[in-house]
Protein backbone atom coordinates (compact mmCIF):
# COMPACT_ATOMS: atom_id res chain seq x y z
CA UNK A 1 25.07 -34.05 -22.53
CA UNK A 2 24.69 -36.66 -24.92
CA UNK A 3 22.81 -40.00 -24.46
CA UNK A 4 22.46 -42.78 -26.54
CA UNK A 5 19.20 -44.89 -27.22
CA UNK A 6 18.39 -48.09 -28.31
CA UNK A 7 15.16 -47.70 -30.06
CA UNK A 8 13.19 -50.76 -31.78
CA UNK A 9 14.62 -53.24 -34.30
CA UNK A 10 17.82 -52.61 -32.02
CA UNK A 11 18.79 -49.14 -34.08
CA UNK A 12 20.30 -46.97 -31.76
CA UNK A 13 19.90 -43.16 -31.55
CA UNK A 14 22.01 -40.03 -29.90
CA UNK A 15 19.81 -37.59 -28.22
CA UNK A 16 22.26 -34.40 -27.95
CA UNK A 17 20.77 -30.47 -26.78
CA UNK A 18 17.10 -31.78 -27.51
CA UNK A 19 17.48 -33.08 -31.24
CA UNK A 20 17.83 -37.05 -32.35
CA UNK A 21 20.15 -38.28 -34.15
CA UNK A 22 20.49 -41.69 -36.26
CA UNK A 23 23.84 -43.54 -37.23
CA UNK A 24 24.74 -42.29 -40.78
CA UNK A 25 28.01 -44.31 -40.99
CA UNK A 26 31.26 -45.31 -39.22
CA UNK A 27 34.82 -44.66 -40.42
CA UNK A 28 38.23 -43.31 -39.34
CA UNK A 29 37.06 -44.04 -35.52
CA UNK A 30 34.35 -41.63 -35.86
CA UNK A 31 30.47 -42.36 -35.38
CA UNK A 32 28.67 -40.04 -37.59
CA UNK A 33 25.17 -39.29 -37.35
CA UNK A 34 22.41 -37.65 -39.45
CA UNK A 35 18.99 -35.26 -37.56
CA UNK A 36 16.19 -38.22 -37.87
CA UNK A 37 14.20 -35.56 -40.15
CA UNK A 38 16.83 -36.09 -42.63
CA UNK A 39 15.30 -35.47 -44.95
CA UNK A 40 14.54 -31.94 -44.64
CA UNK A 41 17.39 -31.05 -41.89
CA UNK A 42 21.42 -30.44 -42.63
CA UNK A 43 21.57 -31.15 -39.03
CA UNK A 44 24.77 -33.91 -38.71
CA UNK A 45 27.23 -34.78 -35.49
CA UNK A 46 29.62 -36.81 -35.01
CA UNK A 47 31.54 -38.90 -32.38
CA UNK A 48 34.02 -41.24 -31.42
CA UNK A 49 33.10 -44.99 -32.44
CA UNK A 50 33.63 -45.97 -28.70
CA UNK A 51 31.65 -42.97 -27.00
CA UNK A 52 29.24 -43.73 -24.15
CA UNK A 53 26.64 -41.51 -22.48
CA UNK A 54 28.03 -38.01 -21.66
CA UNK A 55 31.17 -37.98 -23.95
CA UNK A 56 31.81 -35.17 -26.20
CA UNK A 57 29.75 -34.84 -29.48
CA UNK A 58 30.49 -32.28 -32.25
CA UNK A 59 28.11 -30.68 -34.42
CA UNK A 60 27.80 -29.33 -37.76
CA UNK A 61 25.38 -27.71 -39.85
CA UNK A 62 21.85 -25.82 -38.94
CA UNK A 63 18.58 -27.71 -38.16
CA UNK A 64 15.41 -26.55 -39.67
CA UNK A 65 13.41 -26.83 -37.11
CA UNK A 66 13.42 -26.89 -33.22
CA UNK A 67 15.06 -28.98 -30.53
CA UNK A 68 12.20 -31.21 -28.68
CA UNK A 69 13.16 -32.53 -25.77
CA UNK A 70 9.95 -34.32 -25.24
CA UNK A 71 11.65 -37.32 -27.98
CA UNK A 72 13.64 -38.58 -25.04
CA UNK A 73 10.92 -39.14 -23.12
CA UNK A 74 8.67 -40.44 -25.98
CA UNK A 75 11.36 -42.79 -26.76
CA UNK A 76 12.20 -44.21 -23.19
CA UNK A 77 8.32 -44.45 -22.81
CA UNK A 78 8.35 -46.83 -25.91
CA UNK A 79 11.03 -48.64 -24.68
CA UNK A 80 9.82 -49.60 -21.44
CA UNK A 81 6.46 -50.54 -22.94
CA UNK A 82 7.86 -53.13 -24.85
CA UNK A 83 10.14 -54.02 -22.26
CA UNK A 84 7.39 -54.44 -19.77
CA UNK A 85 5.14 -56.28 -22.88
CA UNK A 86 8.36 -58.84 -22.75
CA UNK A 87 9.48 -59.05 -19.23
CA UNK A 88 6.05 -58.87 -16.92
CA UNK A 89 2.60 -61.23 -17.00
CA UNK A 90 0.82 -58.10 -16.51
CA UNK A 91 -2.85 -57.15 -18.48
CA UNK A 92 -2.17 -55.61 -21.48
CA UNK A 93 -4.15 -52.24 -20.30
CA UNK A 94 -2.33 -52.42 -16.86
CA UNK A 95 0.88 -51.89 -19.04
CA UNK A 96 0.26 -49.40 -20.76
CA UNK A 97 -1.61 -47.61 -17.92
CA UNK A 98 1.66 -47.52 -16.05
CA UNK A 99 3.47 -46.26 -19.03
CA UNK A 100 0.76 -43.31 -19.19
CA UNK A 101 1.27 -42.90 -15.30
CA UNK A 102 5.25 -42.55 -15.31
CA UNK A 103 5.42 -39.47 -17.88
CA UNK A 104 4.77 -36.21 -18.12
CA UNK A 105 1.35 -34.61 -19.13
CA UNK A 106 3.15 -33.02 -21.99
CA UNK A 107 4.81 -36.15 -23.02
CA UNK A 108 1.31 -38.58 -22.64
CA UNK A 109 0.22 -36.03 -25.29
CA UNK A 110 2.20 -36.95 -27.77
CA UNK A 111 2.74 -40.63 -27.44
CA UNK A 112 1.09 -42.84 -29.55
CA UNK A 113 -2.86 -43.82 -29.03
CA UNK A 114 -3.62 -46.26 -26.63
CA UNK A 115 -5.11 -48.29 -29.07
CA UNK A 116 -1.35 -48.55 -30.87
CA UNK A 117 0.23 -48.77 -27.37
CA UNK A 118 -2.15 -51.86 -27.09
CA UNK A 119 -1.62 -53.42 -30.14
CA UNK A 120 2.03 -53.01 -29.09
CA UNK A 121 2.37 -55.04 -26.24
CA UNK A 122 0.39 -57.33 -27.67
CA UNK A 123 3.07 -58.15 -30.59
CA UNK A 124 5.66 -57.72 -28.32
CA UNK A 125 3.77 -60.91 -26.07
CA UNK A 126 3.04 -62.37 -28.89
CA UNK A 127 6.94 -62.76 -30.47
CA UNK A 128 8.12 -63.58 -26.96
CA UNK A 129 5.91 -66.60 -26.80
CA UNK A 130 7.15 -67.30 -30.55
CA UNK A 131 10.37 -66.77 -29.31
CA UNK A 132 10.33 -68.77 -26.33
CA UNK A 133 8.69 -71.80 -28.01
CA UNK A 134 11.58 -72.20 -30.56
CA UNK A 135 13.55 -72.53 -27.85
């Protein structure tokens, strides 16, 4: 089933049969997207420009390499962190402790450091207090 993503710096991603995908371009009412190791995958779908979760995608072309379905979970991780950095007066560590806490062993070992998950939240604070004092 497909599932879109909004990753950071508001790109958003389709996560389709374990692989990720970013937008490549839009015409003729057609989405189409590019494998985000595009570099060194021919891996390519595409869909209609109005397409929501679970609508149909088609695929062309062969990845070189395998389908990780850990990147959804890596991904949703990262957005709730800085969600939570944005949204919640909660310690720093406390965040990113729950984010550790709500995925899977196999996921946590993957994610980025603690260190970077810190340094994380604590930009994401940071430009909501920019944010909200331009206001």
């Amino acid at each position: 089933m497909a599932c879109f993503m909004q990753i950071e710096k508001l790109k958003k991603k389709l996560y389709f049969e374990g692989y990720m995908y970013v937008r490549d371009s839009e015409r003729n009412e057609k989405t189409y997207w590019r494998c985000e190791f595009k570099k060194t995958c021919k891996g390519r779908a595409h869909t209609m420009i109005s397409a929501i979760d679970g609508d149909e995608v088609y695929t062309r072309g062969e990845h070189s390499h395998q389908p990780d379905a850990r990147r959804k979970e890596v991904i949703g991780a990262s957005n709730l962190l800085r969600k939570s950095a944005r949204e919640t007066l909660n310690p720093t560590s406390h965040i990113v402790q729950d984010i550790m806490n709500s995925v899977t062993l196999e996921t946590a070992a993957i994610l980025p450091s603690t260190s970077l998950m810190k340094r994380t939240v604590l930009r994401e604070k940071q430009e909501q207090i920019a944010s909200s004092n331009i206001e």
